[in-house]
PDB file of N, CA and C in Angstrom:
ATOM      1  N   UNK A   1     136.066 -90.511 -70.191  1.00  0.00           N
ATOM      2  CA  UNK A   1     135.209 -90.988 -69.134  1.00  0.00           C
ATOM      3  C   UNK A   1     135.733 -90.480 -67.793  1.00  0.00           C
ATOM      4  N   UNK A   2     134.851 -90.082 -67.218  1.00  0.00           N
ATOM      5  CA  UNK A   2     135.354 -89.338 -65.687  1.00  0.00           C
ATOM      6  C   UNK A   2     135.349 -90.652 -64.733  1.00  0.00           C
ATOM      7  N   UNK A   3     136.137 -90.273 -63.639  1.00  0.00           N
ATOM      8  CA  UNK A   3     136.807 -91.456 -62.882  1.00  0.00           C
ATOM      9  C   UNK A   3     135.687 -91.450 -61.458  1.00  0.00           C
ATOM     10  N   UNK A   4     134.974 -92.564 -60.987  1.00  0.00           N
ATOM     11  CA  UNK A   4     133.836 -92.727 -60.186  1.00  0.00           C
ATOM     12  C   UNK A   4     134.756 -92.108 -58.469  1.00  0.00           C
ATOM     13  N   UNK A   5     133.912 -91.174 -58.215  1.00  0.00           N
ATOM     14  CA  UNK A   5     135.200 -90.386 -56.872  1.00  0.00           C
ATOM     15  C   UNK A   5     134.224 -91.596 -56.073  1.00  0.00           C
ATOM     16  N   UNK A   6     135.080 -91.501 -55.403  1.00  0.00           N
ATOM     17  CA  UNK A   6     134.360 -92.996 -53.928  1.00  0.00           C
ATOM     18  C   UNK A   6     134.225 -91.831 -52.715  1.00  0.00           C
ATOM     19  N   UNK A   7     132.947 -91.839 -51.936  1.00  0.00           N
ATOM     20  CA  UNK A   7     132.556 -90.905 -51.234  1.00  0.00           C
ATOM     21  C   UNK A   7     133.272 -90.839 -49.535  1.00  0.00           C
ATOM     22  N   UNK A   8     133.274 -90.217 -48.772  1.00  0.00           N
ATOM     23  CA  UNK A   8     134.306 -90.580 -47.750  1.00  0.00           C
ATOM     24  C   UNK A   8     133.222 -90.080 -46.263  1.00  0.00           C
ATOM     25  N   UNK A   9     134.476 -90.260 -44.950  1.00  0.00           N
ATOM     26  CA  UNK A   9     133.214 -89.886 -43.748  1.00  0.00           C
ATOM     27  C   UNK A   9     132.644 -88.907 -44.124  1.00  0.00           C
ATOM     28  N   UNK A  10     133.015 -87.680 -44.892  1.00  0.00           N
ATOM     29  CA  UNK A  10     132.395 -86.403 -44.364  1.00  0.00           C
ATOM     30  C   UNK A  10     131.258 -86.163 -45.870  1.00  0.00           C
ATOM     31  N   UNK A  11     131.203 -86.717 -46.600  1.00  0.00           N
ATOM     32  CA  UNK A  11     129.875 -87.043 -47.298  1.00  0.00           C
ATOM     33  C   UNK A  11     129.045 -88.111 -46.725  1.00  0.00           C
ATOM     34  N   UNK A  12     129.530 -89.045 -45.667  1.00  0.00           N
ATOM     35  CA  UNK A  12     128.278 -89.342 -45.127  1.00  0.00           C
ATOM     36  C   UNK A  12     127.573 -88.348 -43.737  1.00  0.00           C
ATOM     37  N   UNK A  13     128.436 -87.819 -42.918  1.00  0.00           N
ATOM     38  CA  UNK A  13     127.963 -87.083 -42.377  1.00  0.00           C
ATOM     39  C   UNK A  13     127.039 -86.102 -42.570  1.00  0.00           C
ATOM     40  N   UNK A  14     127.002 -85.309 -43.620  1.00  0.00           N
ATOM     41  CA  UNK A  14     126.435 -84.810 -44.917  1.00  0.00           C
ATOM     42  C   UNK A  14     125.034 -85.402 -44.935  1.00  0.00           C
ATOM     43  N   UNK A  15     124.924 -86.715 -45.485  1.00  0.00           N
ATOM     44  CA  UNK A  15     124.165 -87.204 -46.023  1.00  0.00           C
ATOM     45  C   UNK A  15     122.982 -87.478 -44.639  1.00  0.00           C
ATOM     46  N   UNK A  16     123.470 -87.779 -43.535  1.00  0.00           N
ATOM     47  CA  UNK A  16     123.277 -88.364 -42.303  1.00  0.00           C
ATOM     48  C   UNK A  16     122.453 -87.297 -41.721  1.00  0.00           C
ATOM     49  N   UNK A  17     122.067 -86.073 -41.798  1.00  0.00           N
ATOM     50  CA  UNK A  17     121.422 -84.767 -41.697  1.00  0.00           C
ATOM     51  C   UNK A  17     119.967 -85.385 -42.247  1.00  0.00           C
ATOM     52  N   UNK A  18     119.925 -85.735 -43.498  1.00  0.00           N
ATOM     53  CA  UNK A  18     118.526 -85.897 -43.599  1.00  0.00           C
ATOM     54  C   UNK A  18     118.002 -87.577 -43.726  1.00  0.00           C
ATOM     55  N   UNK A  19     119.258 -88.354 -43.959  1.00  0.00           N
ATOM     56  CA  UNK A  19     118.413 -89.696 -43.513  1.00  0.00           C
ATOM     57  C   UNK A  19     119.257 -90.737 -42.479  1.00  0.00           C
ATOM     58  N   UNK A  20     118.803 -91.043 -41.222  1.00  0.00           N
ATOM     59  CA  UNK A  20     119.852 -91.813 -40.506  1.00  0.00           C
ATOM     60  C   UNK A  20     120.341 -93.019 -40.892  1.00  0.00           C
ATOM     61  N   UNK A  21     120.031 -94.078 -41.511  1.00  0.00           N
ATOM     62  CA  UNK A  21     119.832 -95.075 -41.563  1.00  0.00           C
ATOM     63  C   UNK A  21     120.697 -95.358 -42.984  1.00  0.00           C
ATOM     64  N   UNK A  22     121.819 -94.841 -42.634  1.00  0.00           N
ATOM     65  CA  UNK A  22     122.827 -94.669 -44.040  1.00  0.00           C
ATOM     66  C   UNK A  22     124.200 -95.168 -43.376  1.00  0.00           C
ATOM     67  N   UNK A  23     124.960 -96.315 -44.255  1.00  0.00           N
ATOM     68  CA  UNK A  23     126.230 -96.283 -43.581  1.00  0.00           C
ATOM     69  C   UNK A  23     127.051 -96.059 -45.145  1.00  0.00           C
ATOM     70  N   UNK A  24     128.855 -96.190 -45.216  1.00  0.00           N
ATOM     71  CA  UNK A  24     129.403 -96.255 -46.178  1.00  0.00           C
ATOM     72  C   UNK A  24     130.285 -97.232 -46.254  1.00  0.00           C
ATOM     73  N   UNK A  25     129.616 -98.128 -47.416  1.00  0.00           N
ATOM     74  CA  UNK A  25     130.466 -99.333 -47.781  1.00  0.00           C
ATOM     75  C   UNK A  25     131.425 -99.065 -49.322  1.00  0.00           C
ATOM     76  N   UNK A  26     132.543 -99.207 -48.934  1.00  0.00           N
ATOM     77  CA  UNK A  26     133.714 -99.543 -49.986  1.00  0.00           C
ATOM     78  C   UNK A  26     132.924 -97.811 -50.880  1.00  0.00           C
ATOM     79  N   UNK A  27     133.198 -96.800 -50.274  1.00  0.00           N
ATOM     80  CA  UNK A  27     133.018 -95.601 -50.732  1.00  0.00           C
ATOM     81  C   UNK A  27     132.089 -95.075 -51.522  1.00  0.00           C
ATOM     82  N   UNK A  28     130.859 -95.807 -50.983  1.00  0.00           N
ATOM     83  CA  UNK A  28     129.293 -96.287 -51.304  1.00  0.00           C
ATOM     84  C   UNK A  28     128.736 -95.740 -50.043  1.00  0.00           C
ATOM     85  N   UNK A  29     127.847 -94.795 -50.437  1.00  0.00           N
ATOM     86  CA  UNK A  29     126.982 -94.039 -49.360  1.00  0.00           C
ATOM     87  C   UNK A  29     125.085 -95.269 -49.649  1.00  0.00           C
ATOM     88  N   UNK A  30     125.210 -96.059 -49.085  1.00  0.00           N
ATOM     89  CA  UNK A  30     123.954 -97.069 -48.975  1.00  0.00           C
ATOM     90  C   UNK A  30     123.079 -96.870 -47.841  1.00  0.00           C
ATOM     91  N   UNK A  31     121.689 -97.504 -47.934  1.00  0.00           N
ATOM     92  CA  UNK A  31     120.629 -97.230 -46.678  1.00  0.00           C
ATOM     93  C   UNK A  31     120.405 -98.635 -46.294  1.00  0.00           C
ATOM     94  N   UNK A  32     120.689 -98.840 -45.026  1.00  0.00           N
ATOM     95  CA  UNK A  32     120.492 -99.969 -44.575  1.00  0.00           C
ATOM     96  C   UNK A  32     119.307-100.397 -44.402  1.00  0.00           C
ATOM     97  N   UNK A  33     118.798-101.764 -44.223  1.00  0.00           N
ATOM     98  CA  UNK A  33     117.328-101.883 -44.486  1.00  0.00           C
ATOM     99  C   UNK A  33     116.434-102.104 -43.101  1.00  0.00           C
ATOM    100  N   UNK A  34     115.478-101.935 -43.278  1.00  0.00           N
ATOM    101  CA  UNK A  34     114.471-101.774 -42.578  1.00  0.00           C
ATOM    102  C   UNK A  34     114.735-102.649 -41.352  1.00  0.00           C
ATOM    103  N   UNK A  35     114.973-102.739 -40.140  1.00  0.00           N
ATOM    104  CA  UNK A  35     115.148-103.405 -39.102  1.00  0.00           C
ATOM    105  C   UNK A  35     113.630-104.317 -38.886  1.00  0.00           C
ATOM    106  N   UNK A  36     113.657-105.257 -38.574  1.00  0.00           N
ATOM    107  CA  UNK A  36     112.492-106.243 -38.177  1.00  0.00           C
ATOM    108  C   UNK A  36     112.998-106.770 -36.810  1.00  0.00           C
ATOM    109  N   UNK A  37     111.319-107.348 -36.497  1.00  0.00           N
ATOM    110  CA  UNK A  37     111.123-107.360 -34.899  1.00  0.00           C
ATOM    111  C   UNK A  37     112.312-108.559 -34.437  1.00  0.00           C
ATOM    112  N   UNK A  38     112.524-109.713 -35.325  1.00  0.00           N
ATOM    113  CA  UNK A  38     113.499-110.505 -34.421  1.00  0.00           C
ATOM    114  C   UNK A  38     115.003-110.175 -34.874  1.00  0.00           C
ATOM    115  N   UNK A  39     115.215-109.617 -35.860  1.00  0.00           N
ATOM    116  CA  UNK A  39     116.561-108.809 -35.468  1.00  0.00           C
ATOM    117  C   UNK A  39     116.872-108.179 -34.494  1.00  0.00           C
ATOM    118  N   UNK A  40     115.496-107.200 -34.029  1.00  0.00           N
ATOM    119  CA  UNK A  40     115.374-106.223 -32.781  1.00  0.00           C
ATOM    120  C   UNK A  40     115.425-107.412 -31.589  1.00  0.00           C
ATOM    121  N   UNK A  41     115.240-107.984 -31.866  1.00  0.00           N
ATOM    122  CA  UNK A  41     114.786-109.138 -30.461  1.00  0.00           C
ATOM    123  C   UNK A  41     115.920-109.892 -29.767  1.00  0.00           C
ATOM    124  N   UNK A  42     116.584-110.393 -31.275  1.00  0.00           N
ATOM    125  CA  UNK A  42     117.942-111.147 -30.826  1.00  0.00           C
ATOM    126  C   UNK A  42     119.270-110.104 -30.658  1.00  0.00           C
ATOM    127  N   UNK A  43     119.180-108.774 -31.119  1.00  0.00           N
ATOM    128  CA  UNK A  43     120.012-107.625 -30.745  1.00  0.00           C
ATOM    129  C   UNK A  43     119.972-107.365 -29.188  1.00  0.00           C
ATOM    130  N   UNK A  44     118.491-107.335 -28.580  1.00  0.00           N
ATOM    131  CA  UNK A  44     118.424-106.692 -27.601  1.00  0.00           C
ATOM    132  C   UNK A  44     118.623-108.046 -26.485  1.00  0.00           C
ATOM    133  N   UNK A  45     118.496-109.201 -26.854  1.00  0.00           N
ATOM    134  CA  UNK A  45     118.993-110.226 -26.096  1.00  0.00           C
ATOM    135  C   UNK A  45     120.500-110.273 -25.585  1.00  0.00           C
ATOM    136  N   UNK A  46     120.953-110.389 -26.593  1.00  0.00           N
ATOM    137  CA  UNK A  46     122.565-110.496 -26.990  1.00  0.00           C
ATOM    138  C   UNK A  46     122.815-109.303 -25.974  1.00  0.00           C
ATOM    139  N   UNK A  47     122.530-108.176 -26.271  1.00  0.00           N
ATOM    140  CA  UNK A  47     122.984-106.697 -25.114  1.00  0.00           C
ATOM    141  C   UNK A  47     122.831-107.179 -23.399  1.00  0.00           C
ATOM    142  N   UNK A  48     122.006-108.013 -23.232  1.00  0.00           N
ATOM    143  CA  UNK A  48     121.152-107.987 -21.987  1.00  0.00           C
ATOM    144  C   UNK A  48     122.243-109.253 -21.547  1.00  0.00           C
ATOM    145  N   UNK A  49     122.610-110.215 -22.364  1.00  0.00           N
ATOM    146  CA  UNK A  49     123.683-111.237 -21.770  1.00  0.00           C
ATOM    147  C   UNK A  49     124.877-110.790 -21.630  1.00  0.00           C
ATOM    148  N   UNK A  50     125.046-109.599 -22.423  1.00  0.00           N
ATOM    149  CA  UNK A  50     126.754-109.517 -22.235  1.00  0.00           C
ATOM    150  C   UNK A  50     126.700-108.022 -21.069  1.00  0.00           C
ATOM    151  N   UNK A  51     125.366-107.993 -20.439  1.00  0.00           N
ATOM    152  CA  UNK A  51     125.415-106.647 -19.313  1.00  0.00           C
ATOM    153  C   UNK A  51     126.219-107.284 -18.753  1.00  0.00           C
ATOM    154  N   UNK A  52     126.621-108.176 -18.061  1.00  0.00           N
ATOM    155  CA  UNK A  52     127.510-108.643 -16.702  1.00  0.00           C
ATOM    156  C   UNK A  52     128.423-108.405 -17.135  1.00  0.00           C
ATOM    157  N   UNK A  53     129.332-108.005 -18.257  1.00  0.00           N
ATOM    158  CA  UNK A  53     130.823-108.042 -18.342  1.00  0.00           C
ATOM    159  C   UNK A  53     130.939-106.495 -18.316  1.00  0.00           C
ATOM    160  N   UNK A  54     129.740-105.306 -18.039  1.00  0.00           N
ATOM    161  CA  UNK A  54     129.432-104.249 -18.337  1.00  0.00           C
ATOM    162  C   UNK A  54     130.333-103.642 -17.077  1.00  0.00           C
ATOM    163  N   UNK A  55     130.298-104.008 -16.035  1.00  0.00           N
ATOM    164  CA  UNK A  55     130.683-103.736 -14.469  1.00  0.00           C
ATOM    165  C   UNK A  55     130.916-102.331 -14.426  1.00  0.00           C
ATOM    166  N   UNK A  56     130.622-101.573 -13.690  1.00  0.00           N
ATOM    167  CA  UNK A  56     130.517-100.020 -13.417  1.00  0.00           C
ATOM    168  C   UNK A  56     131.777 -99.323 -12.810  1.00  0.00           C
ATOM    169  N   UNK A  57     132.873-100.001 -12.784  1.00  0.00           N
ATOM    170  CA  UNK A  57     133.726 -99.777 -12.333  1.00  0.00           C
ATOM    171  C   UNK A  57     134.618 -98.725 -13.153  1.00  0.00           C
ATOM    172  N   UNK A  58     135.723 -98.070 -13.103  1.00  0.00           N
ATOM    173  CA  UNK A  58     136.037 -96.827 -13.575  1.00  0.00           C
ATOM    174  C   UNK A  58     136.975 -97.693 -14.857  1.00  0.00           C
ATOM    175  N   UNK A  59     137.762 -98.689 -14.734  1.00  0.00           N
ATOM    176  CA  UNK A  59     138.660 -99.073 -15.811  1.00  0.00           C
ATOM    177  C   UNK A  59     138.835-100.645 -15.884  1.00  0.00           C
ATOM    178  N   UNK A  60     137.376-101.310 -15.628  1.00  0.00           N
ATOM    179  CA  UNK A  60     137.287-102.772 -15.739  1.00  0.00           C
ATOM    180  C   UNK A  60     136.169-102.746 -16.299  1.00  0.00           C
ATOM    181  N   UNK A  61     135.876-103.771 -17.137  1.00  0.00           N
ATOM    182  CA  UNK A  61     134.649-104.303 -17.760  1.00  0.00           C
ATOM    183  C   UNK A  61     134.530-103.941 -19.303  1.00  0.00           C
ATOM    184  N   UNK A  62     132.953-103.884 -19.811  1.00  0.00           N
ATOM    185  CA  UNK A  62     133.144-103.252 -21.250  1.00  0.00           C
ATOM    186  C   UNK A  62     132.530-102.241 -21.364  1.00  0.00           C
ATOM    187  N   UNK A  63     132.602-101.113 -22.437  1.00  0.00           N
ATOM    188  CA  UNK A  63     131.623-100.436 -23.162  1.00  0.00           C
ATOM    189  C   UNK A  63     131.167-101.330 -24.166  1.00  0.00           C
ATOM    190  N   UNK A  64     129.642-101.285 -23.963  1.00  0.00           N
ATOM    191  CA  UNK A  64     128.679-101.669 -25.143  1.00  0.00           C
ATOM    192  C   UNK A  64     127.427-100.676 -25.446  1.00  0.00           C
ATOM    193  N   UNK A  65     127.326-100.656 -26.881  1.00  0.00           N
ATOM    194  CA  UNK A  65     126.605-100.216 -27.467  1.00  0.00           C
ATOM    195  C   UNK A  65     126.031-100.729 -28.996  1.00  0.00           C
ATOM    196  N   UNK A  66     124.406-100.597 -29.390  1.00  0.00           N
ATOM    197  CA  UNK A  66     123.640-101.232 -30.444  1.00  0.00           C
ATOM    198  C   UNK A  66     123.689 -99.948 -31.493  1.00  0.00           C
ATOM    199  N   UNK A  67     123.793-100.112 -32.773  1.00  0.00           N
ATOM    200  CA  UNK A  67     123.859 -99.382 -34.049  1.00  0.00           C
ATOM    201  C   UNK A  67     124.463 -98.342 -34.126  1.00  0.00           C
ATOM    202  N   UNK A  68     126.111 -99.008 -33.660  1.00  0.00           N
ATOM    203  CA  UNK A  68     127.040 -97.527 -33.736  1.00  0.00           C
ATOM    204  C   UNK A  68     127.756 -97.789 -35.225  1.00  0.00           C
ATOM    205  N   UNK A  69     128.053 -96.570 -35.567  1.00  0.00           N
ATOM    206  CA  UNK A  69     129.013 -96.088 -37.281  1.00  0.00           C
ATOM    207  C   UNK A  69     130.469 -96.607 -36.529  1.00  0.00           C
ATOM    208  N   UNK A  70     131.060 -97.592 -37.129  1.00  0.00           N
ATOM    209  CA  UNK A  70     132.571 -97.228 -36.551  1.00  0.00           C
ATOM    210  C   UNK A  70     133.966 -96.975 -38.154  1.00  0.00           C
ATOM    211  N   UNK A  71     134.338 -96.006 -38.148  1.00  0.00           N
ATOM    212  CA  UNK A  71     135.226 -96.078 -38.830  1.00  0.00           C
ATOM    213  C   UNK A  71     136.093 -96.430 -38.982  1.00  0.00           C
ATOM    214  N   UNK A  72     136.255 -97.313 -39.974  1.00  0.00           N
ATOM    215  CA  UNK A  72     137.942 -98.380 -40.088  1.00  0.00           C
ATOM    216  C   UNK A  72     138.569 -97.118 -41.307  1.00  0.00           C
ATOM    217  N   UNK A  73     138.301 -97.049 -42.349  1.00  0.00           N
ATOM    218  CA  UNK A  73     139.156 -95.754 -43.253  1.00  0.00           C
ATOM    219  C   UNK A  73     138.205 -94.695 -43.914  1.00  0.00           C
ATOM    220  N   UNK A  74     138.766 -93.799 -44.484  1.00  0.00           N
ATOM    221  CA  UNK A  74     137.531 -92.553 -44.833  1.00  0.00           C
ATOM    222  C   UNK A  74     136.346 -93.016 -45.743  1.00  0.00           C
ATOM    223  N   UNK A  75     136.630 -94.349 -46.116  1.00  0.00           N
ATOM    224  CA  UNK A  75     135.510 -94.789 -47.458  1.00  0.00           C
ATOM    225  C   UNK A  75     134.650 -96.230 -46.758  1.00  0.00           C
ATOM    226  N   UNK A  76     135.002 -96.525 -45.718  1.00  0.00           N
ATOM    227  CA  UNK A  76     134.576 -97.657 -44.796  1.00  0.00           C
ATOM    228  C   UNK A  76     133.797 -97.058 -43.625  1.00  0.00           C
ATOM    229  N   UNK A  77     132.853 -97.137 -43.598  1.00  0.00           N
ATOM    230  CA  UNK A  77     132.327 -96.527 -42.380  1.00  0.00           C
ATOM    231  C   UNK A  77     130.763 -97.403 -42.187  1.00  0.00           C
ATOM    232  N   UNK A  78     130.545 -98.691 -41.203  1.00  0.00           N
ATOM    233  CA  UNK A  78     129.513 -99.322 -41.084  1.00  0.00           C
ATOM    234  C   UNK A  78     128.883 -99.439 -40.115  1.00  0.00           C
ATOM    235  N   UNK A  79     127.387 -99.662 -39.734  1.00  0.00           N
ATOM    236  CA  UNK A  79     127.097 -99.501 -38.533  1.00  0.00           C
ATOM    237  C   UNK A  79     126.889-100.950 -38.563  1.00  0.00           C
ATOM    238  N   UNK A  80     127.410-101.249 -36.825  1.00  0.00           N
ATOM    239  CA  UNK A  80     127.202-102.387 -36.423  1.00  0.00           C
ATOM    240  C   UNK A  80     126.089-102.390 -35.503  1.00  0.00           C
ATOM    241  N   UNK A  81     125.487-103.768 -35.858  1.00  0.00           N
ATOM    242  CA  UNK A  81     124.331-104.280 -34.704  1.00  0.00           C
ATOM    243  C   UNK A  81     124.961-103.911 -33.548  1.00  0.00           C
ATOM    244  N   UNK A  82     126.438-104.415 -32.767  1.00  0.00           N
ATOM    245  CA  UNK A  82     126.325-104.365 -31.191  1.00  0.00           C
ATOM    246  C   UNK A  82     127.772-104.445 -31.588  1.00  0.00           C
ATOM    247  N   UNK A  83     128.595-102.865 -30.803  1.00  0.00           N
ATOM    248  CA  UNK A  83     129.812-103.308 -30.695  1.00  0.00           C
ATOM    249  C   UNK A  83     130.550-103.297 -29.320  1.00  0.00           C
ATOM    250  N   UNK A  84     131.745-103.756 -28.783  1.00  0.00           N
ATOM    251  CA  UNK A  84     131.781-103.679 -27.464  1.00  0.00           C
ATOM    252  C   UNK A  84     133.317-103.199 -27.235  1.00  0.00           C
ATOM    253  N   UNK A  85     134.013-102.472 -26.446  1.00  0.00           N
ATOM    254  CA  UNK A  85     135.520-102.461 -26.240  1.00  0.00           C
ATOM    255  C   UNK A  85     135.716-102.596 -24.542  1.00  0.00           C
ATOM    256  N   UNK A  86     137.000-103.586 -24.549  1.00  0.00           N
ATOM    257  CA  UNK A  86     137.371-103.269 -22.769  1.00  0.00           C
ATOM    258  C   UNK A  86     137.592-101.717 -22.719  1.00  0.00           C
ATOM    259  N   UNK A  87     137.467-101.605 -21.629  1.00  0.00           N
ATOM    260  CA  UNK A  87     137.328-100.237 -20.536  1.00  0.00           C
ATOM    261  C   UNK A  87     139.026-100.075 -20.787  1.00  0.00           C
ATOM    262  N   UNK A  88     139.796-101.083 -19.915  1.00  0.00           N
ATOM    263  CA  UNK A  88     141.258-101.274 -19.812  1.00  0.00           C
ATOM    264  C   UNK A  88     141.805-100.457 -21.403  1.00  0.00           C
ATOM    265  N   UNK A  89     140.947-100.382 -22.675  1.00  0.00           N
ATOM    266  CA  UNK A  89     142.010-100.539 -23.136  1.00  0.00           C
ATOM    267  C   UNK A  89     141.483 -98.786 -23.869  1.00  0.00           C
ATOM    268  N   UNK A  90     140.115 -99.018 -23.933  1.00  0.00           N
ATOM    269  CA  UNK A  90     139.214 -97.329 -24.123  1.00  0.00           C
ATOM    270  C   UNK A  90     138.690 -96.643 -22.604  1.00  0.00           C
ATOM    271  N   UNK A  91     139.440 -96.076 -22.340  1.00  0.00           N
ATOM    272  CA  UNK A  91     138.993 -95.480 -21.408  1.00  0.00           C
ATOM    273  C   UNK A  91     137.874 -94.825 -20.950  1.00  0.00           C
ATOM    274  N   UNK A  92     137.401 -93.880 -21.729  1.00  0.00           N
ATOM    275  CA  UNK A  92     136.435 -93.017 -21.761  1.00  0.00           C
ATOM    276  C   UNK A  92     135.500 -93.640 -23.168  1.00  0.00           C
ATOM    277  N   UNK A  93     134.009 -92.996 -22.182  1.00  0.00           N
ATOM    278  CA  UNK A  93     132.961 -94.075 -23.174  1.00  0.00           C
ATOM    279  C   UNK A  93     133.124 -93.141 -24.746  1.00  0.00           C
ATOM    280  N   UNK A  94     133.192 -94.113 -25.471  1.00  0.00           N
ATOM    281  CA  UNK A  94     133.466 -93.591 -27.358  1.00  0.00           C
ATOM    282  C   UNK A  94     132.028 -92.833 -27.249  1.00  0.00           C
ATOM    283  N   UNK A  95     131.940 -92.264 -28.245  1.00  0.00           N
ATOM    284  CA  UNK A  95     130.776 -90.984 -28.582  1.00  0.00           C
ATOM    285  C   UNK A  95     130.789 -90.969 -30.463  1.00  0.00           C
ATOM    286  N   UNK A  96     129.254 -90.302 -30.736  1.00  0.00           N
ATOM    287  CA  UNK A  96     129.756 -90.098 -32.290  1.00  0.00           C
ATOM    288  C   UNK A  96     129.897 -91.677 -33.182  1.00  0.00           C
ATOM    289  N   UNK A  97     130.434 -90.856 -34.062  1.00  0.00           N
ATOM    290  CA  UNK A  97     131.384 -92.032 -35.060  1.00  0.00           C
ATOM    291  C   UNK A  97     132.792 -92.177 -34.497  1.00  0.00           C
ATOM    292  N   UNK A  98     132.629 -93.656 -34.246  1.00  0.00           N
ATOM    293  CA  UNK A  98     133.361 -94.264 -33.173  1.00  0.00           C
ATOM    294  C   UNK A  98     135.185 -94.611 -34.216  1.00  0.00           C
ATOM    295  N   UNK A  99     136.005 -94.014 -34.251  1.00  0.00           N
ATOM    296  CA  UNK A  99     137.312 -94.283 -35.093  1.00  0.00           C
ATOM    297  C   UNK A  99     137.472 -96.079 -34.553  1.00  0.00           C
ATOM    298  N   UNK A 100     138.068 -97.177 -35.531  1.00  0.00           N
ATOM    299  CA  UNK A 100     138.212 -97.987 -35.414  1.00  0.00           C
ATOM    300  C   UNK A 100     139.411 -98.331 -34.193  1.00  0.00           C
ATOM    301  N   UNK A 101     139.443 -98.759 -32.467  1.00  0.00           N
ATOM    302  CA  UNK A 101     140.401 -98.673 -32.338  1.00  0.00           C
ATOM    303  C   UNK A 101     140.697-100.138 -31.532  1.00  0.00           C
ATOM    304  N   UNK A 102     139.870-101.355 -31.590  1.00  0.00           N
ATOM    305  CA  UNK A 102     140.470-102.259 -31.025  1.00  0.00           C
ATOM    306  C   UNK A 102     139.419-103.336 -31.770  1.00  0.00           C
ATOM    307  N   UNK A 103     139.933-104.473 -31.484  1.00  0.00           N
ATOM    308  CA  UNK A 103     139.174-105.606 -31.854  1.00  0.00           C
ATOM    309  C   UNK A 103     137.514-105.720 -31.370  1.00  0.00           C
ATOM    310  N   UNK A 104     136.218-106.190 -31.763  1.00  0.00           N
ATOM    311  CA  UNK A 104     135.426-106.091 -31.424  1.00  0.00           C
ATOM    312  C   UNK A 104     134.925-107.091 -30.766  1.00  0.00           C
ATOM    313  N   UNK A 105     133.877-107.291 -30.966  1.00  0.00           N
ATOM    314  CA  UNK A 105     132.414-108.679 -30.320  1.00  0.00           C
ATOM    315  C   UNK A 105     133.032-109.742 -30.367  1.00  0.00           C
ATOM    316  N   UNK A 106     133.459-110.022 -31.476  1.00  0.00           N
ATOM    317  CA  UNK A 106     133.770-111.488 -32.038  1.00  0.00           C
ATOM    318  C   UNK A 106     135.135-111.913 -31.033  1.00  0.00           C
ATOM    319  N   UNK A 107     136.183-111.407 -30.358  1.00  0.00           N
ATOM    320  CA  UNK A 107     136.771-111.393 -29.100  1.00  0.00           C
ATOM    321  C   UNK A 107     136.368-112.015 -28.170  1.00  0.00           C
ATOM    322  N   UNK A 108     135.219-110.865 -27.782  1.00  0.00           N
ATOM    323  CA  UNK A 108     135.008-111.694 -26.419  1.00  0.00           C
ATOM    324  C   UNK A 108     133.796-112.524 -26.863  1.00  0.00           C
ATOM    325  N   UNK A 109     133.166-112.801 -27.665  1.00  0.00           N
ATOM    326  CA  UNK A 109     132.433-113.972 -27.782  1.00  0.00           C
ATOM    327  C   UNK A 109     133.367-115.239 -27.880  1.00  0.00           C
ATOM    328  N   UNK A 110     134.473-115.186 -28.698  1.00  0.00           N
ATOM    329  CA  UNK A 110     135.741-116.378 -28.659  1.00  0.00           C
ATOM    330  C   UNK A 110     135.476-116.568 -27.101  1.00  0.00           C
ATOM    331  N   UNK A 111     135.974-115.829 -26.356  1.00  0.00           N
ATOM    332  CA  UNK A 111     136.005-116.124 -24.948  1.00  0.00           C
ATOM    333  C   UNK A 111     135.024-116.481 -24.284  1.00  0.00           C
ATOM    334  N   UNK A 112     134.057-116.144 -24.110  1.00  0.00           N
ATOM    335  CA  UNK A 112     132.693-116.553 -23.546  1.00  0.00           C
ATOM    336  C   UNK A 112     132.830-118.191 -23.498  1.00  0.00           C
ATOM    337  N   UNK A 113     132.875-118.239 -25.436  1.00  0.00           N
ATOM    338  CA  UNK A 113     132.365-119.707 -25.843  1.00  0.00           C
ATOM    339  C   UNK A 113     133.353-120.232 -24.756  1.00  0.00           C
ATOM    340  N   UNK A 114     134.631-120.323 -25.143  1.00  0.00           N
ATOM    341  CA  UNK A 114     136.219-121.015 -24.438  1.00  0.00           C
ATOM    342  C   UNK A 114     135.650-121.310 -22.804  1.00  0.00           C
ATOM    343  N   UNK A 115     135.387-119.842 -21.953  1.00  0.00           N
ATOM    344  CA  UNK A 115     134.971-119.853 -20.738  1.00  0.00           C
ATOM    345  C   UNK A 115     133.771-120.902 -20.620  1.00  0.00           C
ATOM    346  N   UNK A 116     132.805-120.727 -21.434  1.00  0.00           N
ATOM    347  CA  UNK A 116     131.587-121.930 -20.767  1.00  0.00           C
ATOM    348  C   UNK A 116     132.023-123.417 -20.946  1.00  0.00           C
ATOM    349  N   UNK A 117     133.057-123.501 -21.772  1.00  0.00           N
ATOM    350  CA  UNK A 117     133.509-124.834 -22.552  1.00  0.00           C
ATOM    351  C   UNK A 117     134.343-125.439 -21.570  1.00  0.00           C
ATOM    352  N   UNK A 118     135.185-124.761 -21.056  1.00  0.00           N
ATOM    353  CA  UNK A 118     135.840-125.251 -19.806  1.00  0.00           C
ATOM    354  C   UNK A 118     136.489-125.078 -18.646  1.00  0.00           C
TER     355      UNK A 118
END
């Protein structure tokens, strides 16, 4: 019996030529499903509340962006609804398939909540 090869970034890149809407889970090249209007709705909400932490400044605030690929290892590669990094810590805005390099959303949402709480 031949041994199941688990597919990596550069077979999805590959793959990503003729259909976008492909990420790779656990070395599984899958098509994510059809986006609907209040997914789209509460995505584009969520973006529009966290503009203020966006600040235009050269090395304060965040990069954010909706349905980026970020790679954690060559067989992990998922697109997220909305991911965000401080400026302080990525300098220059990520591009592409984004390499995994700091903690995401779930961060500064901890904080948000903490900040409105007290």
């Amino acid at each position: 019996m031949e041994a199941h090869k688990l597919k990596n970034i550069d077979d999805l890149i590959e793959a990503l030529k003729t259909d976008d809407r492909l990420e790779l889970i656990n070395g599984e090249i899958v098509r994510r499903p059809m986006a609907r209007f209040e997914h789209g709705q509460v995505q584009g909400n969520l973006r529009e509340e966290l503009g203020a932490l966006r600040r235009k400044g050269n090395h304060s605030g965040w990069w954010f962006a909706t349905e980026v690929s970020v790679k954690y290892s060559e067989h992990q590669v998922p697109c997220h609804d909305i991911v965000g990094w401080r400026k302080e810590r990525v300098q220059q805005k990520p591009s592409g398939v984004v390499e995994f390099i700091t903690l995401f959303l779930k961060i500064l949402i901890r904080h948000k909540h903490q900040e409105l709480a007290g």
